[in-house]
PDB file of N, CA and C in Angstrom:
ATOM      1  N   UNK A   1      11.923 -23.523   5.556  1.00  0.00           N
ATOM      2  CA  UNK A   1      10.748 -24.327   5.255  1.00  0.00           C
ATOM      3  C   UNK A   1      11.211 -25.748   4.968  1.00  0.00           C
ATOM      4  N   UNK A   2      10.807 -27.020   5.917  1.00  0.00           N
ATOM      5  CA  UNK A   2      11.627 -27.737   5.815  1.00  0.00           C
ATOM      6  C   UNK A   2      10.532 -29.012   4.197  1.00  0.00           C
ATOM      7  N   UNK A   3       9.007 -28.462   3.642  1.00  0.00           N
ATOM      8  CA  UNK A   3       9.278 -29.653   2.595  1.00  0.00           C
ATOM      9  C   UNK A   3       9.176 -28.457   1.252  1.00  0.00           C
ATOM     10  N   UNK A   4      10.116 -27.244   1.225  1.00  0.00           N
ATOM     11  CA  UNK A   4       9.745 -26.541   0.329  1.00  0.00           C
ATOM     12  C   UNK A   4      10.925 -27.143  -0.928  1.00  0.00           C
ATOM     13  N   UNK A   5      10.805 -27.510  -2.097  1.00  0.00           N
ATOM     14  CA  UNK A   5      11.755 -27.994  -2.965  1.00  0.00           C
ATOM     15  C   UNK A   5      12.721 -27.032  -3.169  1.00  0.00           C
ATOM     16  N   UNK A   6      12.421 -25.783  -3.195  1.00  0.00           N
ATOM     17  CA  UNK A   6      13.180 -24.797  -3.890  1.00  0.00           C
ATOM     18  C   UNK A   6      14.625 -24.123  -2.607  1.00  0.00           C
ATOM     19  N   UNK A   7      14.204 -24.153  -1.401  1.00  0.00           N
ATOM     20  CA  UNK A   7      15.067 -24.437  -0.447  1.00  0.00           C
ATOM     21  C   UNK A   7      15.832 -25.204  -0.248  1.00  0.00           C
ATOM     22  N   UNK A   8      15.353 -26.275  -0.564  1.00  0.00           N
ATOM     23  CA  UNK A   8      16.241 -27.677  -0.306  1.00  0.00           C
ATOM     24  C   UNK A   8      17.368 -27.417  -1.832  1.00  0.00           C
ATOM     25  N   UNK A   9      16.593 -27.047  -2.757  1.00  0.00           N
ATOM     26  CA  UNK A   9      17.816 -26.925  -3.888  1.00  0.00           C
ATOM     27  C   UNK A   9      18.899 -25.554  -3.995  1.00  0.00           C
ATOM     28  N   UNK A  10      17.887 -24.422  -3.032  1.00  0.00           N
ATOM     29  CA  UNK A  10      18.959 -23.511  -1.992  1.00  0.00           C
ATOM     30  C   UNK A  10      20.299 -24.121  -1.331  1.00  0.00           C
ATOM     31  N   UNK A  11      19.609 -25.297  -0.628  1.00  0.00           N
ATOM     32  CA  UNK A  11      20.733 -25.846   0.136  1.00  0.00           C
ATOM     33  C   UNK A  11      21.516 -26.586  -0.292  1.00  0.00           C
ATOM     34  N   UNK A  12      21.234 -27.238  -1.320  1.00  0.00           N
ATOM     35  CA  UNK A  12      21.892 -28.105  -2.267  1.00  0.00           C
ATOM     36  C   UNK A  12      21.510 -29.502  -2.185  1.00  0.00           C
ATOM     37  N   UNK A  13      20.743 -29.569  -1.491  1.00  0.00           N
ATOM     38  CA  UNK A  13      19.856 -31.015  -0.965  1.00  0.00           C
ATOM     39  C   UNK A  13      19.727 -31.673  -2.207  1.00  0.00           C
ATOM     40  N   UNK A  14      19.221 -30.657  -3.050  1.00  0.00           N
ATOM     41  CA  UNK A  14      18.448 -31.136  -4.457  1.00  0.00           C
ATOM     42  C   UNK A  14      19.369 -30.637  -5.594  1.00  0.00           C
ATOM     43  N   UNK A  15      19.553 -31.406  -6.610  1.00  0.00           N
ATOM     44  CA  UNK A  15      20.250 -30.847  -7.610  1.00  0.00           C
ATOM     45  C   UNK A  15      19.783 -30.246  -8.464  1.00  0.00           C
ATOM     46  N   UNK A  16      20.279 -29.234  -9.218  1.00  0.00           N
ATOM     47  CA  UNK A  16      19.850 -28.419 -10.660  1.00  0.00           C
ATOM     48  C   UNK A  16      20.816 -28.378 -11.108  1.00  0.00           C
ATOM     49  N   UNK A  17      20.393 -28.262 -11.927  1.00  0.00           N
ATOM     50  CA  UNK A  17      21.731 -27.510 -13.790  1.00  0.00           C
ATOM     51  C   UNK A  17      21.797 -25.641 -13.402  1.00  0.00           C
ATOM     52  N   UNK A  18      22.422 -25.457 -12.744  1.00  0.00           N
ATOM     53  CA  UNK A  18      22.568 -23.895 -12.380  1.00  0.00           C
ATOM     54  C   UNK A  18      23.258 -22.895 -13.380  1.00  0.00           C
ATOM     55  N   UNK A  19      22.607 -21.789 -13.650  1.00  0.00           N
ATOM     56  CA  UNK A  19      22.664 -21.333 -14.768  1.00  0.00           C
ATOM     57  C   UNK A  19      23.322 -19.470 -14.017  1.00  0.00           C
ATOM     58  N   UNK A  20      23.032 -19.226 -12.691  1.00  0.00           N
ATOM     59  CA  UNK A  20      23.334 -17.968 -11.851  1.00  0.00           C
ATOM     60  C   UNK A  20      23.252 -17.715 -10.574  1.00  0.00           C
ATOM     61  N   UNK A  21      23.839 -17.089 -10.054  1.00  0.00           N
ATOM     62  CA  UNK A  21      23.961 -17.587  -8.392  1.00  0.00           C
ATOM     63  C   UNK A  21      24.830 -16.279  -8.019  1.00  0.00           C
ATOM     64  N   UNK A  22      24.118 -15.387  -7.415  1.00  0.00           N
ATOM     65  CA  UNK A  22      25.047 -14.426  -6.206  1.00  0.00           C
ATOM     66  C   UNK A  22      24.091 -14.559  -4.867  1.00  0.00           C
ATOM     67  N   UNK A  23      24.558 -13.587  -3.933  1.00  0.00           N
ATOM     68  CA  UNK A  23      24.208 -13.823  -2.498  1.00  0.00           C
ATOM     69  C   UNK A  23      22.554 -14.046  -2.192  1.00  0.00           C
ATOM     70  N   UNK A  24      21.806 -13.217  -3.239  1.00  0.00           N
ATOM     71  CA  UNK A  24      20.586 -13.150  -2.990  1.00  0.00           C
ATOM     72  C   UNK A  24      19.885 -14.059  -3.259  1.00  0.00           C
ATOM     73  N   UNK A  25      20.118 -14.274  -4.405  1.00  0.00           N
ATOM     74  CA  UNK A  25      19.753 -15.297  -5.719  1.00  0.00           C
ATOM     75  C   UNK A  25      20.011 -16.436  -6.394  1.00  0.00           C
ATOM     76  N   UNK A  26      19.437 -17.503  -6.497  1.00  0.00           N
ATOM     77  CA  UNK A  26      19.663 -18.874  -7.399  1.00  0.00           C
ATOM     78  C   UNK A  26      18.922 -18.896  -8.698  1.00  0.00           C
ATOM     79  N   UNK A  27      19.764 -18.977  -9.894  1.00  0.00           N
ATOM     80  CA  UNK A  27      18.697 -19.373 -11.234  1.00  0.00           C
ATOM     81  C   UNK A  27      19.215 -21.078 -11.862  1.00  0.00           C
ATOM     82  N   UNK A  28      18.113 -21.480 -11.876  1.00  0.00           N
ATOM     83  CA  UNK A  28      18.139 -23.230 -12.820  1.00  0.00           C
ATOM     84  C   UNK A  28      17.138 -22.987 -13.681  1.00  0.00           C
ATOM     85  N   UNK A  29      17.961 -24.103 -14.349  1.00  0.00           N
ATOM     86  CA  UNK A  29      17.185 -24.360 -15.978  1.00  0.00           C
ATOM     87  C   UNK A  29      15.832 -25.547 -15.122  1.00  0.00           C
ATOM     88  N   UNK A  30      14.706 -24.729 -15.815  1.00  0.00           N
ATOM     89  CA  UNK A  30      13.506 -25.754 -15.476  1.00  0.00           C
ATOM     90  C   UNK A  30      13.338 -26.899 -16.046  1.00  0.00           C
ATOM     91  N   UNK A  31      12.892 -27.845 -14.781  1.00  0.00           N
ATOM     92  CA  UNK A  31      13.183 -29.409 -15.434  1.00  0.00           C
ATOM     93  C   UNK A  31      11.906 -30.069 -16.110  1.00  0.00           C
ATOM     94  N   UNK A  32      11.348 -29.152 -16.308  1.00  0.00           N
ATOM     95  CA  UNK A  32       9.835 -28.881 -17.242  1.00  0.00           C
ATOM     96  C   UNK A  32       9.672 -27.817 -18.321  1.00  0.00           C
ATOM     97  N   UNK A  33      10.991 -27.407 -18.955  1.00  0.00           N
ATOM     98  CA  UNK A  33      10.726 -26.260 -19.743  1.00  0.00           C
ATOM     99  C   UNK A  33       9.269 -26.145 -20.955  1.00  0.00           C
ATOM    100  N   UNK A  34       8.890 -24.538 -20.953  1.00  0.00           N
ATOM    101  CA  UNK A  34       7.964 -24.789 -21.367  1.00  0.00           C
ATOM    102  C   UNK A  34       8.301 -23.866 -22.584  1.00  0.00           C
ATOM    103  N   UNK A  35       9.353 -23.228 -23.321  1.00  0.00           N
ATOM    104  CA  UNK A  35       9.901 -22.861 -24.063  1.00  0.00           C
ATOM    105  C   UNK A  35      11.054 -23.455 -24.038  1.00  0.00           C
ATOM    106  N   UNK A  36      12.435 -23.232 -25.609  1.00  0.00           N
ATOM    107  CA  UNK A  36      13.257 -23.313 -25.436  1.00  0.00           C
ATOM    108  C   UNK A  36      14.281 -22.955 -24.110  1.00  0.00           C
ATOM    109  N   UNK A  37      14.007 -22.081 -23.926  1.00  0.00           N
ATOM    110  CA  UNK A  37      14.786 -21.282 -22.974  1.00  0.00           C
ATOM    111  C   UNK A  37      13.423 -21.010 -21.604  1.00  0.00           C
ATOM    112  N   UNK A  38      13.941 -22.139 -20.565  1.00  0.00           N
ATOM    113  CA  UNK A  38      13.010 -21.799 -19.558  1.00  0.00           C
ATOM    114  C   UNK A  38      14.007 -21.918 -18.220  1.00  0.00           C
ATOM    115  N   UNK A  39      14.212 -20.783 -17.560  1.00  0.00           N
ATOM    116  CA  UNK A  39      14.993 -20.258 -16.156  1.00  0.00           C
ATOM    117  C   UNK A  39      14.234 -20.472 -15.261  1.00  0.00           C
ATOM    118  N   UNK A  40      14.101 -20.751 -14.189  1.00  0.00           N
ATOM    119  CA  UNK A  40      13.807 -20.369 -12.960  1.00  0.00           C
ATOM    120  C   UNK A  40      14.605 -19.633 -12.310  1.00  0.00           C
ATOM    121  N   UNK A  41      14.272 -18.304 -11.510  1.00  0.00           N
ATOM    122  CA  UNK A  41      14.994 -17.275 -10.244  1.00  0.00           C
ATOM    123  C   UNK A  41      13.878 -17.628  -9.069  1.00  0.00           C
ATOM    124  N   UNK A  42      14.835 -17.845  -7.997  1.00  0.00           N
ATOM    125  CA  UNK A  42      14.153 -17.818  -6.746  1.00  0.00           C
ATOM    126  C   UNK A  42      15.287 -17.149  -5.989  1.00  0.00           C
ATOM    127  N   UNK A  43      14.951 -16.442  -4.675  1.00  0.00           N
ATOM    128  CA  UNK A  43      15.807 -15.561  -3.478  1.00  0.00           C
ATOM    129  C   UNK A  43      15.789 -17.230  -2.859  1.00  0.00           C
ATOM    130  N   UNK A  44      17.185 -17.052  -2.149  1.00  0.00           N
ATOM    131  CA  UNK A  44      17.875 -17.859  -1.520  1.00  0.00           C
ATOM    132  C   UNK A  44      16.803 -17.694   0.009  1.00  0.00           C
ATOM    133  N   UNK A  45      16.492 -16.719   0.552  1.00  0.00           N
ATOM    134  CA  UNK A  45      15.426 -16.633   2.001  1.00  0.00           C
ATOM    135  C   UNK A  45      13.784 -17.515   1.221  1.00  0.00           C
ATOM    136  N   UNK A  46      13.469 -17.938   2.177  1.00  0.00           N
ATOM    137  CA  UNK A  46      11.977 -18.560   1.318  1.00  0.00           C
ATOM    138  C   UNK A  46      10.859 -17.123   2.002  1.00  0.00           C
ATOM    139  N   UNK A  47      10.068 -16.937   0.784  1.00  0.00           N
ATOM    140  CA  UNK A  47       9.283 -16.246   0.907  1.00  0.00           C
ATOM    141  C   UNK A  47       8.455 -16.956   0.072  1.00  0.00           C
ATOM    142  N   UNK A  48       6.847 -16.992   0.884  1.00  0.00           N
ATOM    143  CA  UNK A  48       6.046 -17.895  -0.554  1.00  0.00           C
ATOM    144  C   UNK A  48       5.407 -17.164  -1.454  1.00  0.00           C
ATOM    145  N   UNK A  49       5.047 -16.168  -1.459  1.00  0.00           N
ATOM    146  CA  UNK A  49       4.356 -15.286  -2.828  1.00  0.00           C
ATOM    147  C   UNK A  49       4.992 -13.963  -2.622  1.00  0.00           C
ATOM    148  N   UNK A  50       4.874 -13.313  -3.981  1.00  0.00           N
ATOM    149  CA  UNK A  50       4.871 -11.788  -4.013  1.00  0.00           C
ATOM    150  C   UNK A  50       4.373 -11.232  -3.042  1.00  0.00           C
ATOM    151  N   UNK A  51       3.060 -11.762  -2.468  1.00  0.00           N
ATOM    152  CA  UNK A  51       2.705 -10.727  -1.642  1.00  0.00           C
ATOM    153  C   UNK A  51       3.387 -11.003  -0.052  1.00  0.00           C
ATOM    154  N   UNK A  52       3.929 -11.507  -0.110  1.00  0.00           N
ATOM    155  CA  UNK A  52       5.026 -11.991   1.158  1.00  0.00           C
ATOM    156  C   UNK A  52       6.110 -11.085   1.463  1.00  0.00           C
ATOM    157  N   UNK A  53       6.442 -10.176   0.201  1.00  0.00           N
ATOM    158  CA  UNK A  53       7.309  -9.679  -0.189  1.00  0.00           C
ATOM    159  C   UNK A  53       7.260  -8.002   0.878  1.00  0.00           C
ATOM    160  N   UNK A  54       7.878  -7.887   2.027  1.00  0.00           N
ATOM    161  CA  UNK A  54       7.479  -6.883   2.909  1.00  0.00           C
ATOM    162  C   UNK A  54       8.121  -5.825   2.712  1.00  0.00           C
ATOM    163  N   UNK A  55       8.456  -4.490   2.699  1.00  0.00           N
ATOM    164  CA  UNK A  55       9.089  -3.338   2.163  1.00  0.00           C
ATOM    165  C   UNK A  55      10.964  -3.848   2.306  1.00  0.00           C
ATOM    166  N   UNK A  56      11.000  -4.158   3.783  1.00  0.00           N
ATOM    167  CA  UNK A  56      12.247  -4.603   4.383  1.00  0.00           C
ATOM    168  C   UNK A  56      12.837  -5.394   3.145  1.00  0.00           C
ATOM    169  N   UNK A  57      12.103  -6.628   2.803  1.00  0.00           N
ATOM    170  CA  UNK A  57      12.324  -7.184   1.721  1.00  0.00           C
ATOM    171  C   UNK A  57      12.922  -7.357   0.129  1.00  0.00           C
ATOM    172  N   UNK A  58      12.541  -5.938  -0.232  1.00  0.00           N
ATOM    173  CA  UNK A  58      12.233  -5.375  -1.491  1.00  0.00           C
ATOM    174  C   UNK A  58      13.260  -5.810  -2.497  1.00  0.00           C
ATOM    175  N   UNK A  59      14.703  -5.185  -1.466  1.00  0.00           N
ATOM    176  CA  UNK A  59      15.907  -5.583  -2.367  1.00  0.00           C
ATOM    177  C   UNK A  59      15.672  -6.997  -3.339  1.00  0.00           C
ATOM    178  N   UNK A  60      15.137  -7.774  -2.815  1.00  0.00           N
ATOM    179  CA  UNK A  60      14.827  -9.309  -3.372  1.00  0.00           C
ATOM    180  C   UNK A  60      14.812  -9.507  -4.721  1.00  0.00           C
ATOM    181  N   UNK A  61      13.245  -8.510  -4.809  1.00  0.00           N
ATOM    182  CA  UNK A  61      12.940  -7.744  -6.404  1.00  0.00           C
ATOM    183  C   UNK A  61      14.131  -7.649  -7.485  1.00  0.00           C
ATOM    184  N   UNK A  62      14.244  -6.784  -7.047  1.00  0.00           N
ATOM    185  CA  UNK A  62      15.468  -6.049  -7.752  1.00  0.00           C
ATOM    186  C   UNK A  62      16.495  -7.041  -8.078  1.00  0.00           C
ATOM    187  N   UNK A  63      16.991  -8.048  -7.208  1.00  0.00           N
ATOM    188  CA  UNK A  63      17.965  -8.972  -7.273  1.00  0.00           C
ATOM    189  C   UNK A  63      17.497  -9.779  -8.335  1.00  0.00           C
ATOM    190  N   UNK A  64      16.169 -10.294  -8.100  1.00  0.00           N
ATOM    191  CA  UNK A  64      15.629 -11.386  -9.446  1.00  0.00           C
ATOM    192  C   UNK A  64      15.267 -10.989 -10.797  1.00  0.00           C
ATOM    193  N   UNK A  65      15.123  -9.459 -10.664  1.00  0.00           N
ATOM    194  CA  UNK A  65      15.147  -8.775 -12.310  1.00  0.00           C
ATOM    195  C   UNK A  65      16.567  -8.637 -12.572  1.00  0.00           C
ATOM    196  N   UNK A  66      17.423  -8.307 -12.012  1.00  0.00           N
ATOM    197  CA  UNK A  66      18.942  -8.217 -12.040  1.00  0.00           C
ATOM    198  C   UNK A  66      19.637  -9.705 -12.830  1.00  0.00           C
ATOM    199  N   UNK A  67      19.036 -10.482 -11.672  1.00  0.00           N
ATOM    200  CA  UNK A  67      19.889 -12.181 -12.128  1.00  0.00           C
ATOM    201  C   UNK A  67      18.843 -12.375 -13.981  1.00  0.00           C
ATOM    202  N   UNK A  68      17.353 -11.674 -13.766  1.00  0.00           N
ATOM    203  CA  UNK A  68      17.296 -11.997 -15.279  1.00  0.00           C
ATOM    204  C   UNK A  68      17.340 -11.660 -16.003  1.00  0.00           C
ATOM    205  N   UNK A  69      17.724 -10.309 -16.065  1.00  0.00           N
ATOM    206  CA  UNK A  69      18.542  -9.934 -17.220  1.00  0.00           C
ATOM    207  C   UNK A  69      20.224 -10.709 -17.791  1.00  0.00           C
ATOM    208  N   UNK A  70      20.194 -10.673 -16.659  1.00  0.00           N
ATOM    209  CA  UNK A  70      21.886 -11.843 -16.783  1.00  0.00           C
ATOM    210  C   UNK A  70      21.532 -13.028 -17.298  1.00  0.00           C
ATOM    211  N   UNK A  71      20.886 -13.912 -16.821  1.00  0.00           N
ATOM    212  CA  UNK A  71      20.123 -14.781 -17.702  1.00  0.00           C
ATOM    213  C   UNK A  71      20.103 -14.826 -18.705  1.00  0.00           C
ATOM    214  N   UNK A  72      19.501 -14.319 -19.449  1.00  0.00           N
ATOM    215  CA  UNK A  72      18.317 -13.348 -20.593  1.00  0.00           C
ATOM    216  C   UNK A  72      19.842 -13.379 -21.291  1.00  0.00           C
ATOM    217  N   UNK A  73      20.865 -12.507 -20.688  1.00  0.00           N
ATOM    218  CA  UNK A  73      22.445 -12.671 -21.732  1.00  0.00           C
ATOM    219  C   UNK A  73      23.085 -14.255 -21.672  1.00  0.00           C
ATOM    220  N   UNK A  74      22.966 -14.975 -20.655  1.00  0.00           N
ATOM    221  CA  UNK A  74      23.864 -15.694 -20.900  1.00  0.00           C
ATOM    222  C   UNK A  74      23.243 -16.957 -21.459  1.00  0.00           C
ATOM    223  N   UNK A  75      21.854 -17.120 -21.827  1.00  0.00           N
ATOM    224  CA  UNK A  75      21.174 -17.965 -22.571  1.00  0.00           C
ATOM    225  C   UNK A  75      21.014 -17.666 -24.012  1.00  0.00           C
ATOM    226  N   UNK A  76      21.811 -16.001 -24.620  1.00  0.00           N
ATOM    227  CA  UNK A  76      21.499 -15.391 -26.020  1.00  0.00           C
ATOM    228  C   UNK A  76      20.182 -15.509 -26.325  1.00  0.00           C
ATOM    229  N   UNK A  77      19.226 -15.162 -25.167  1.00  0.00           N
ATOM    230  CA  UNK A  77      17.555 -14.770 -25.444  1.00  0.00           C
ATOM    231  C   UNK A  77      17.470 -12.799 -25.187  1.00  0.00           C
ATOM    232  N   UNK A  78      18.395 -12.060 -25.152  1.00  0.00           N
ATOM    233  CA  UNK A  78      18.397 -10.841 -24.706  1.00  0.00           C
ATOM    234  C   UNK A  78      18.117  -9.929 -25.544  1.00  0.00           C
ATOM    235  N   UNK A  79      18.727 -10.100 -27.065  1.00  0.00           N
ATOM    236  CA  UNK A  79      18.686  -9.567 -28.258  1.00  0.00           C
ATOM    237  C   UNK A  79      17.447  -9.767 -28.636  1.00  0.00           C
ATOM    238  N   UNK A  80      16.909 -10.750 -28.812  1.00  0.00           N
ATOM    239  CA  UNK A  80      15.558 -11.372 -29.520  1.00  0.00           C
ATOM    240  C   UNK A  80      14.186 -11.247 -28.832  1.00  0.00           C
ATOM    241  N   UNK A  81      14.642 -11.449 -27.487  1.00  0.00           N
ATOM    242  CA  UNK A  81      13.418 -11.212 -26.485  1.00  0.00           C
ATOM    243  C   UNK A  81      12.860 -12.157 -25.665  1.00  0.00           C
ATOM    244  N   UNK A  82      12.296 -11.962 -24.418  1.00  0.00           N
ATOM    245  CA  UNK A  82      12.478 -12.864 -23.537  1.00  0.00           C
ATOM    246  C   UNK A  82      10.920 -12.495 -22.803  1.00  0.00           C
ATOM    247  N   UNK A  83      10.382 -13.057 -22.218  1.00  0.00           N
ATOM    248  CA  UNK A  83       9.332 -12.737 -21.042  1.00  0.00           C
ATOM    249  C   UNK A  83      10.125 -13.150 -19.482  1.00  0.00           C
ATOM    250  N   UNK A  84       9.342 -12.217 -18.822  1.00  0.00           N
ATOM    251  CA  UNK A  84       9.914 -12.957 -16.935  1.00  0.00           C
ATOM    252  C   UNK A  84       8.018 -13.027 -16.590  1.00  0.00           C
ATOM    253  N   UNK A  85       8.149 -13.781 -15.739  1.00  0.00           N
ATOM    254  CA  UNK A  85       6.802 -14.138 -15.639  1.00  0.00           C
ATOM    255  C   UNK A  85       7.138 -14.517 -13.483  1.00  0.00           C
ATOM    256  N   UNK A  86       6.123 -13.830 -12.823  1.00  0.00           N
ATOM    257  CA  UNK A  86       5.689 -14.426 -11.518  1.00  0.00           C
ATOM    258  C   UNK A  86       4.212 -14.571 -11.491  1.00  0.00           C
ATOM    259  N   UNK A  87       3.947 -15.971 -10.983  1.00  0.00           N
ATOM    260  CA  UNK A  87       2.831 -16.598 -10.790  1.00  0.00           C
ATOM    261  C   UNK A  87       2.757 -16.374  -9.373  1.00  0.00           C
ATOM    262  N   UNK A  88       1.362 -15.784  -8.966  1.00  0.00           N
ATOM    263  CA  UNK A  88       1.128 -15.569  -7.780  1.00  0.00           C
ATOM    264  C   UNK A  88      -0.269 -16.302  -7.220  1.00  0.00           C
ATOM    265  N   UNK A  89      -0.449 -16.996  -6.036  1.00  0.00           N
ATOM    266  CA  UNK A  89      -1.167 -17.899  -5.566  1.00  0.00           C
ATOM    267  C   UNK A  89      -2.011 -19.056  -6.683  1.00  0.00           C
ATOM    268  N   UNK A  90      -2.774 -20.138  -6.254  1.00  0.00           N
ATOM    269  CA  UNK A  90      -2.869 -21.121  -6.738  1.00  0.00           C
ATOM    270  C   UNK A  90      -3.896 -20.662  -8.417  1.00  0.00           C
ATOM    271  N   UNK A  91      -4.868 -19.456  -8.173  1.00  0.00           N
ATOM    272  CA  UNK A  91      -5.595 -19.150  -9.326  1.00  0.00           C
ATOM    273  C   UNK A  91      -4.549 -17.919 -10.349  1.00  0.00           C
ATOM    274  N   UNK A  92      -3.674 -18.178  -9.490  1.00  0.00           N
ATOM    275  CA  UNK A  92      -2.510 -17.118 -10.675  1.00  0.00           C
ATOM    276  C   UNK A  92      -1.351 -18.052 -10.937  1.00  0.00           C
ATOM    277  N   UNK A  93      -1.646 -19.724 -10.883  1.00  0.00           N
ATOM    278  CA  UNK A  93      -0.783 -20.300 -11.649  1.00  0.00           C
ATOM    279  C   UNK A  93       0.694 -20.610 -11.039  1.00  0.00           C
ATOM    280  N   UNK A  94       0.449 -20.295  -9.430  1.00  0.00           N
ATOM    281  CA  UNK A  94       1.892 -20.453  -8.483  1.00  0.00           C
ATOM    282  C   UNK A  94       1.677 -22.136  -8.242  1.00  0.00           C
ATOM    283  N   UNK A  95       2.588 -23.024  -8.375  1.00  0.00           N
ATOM    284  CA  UNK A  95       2.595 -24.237  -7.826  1.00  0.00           C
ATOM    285  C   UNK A  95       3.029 -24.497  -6.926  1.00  0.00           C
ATOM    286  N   UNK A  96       4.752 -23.865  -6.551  1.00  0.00           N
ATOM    287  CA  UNK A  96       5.996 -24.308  -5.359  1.00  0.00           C
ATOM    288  C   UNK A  96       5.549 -22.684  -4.690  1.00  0.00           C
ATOM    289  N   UNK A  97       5.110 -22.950  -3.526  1.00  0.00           N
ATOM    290  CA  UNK A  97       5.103 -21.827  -2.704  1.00  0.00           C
ATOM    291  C   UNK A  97       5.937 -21.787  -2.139  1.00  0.00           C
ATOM    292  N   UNK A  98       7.356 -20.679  -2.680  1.00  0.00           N
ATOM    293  CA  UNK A  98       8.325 -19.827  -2.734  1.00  0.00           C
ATOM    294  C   UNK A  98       8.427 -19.306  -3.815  1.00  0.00           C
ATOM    295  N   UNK A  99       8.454 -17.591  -3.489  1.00  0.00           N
ATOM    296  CA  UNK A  99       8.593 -16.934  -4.534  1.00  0.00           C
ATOM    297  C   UNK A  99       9.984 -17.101  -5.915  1.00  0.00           C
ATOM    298  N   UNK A 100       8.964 -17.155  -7.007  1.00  0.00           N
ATOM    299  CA  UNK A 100       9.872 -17.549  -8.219  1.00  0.00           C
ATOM    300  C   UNK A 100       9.491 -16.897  -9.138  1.00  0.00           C
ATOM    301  N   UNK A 101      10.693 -16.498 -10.417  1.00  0.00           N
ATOM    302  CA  UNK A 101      10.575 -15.733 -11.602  1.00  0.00           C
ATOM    303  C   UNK A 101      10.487 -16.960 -12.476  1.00  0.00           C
ATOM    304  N   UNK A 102      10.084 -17.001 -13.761  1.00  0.00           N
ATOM    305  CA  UNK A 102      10.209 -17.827 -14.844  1.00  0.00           C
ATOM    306  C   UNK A 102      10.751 -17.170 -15.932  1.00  0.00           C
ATOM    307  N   UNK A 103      12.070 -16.934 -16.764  1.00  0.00           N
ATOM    308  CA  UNK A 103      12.895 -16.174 -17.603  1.00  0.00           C
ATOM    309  C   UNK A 103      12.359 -17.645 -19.125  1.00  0.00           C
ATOM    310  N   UNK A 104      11.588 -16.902 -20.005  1.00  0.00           N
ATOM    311  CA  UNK A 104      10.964 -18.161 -20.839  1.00  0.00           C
ATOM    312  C   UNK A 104      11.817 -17.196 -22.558  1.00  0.00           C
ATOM    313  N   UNK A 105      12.273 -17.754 -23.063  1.00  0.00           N
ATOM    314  CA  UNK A 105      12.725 -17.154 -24.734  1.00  0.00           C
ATOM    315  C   UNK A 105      13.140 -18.435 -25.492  1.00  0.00           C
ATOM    316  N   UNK A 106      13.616 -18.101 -26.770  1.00  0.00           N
ATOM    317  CA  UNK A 106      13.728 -19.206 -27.599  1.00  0.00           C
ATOM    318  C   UNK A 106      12.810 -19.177 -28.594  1.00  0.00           C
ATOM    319  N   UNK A 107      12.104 -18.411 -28.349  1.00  0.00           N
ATOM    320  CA  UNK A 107      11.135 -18.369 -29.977  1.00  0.00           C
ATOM    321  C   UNK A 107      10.319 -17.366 -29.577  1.00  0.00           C
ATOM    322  N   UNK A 108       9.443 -17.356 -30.743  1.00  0.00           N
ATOM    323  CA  UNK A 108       8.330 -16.260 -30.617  1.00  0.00           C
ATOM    324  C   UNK A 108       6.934 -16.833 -29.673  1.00  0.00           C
ATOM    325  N   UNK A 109       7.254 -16.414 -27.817  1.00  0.00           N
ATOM    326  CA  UNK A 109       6.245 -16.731 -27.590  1.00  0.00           C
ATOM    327  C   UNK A 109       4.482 -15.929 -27.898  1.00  0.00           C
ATOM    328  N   UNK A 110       3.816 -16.919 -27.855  1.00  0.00           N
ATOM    329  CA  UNK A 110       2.579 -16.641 -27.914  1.00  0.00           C
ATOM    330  C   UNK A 110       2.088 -16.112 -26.263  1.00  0.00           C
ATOM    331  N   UNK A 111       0.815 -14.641 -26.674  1.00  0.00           N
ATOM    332  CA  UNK A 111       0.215 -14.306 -26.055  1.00  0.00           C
ATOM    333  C   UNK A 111      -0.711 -15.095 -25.184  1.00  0.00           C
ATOM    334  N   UNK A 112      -0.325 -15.872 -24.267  1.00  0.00           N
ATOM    335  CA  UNK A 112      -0.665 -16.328 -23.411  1.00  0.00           C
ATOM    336  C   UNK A 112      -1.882 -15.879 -22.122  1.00  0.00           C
ATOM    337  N   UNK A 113      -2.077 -14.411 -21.745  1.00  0.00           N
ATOM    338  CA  UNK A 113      -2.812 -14.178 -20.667  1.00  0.00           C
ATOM    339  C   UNK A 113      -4.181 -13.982 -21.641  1.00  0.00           C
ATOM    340  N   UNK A 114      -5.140 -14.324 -20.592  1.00  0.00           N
ATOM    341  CA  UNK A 114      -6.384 -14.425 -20.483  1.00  0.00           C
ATOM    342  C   UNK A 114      -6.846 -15.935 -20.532  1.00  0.00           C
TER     343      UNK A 114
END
């Protein structure tokens, strides 16, 4: 996807503060945190929503709960507690269409849905 941000910082086009990285997966510290502790996970393939996400696919999943639990340890939000959060299309709060996790801890967040 050539104006997707999160690709381009796949490719390295764009810089982040990188926080985890294996074959599947990239995690950066968000340059908008909205807690102490705010991650971004995105899959290195661009896919734009969850529901993009095709069986073939799946492994993806698994890779971005994987990288956030690692996260989750290497930010010392694991013990205390953490939310992962995916925003899916524009009335579920998705902005960058490519699929992304948000790993948010650092305090006691507040109940947020509804």
């Amino acid at each position: 996807m050539d104006d997707c941000i999160f690709c381009e910082i796949v490719k390295g086009s764009v810089p982040c503060s990188k926080v985890y990285e294996d074959e599947k997966v990239l995690a950066f510290d968000d340059i908008h945190p909205m807690a102490p502790v705010h991650v971004v996970i995105i899959p290195k393939e661009h896919i734009a929503t969850i529901l993009d996400v095709s069986e073939d696919r799946m492994a993806v999943m698994g890779a971005m709960i994987s990288a956030g639990r690692e996260v989750a340890r290497r930010k010392g939000i694991d013990q205390n507690g953490f939310r992962m959060v995916i925003n899916c299309n524009e009335e579920g709060g998705q902005v960058v269409f490519h699929l992304h996790m948000h790993i948010l801890g650092g305090k006691k967040l507040q109940d947020g849905l509804g």
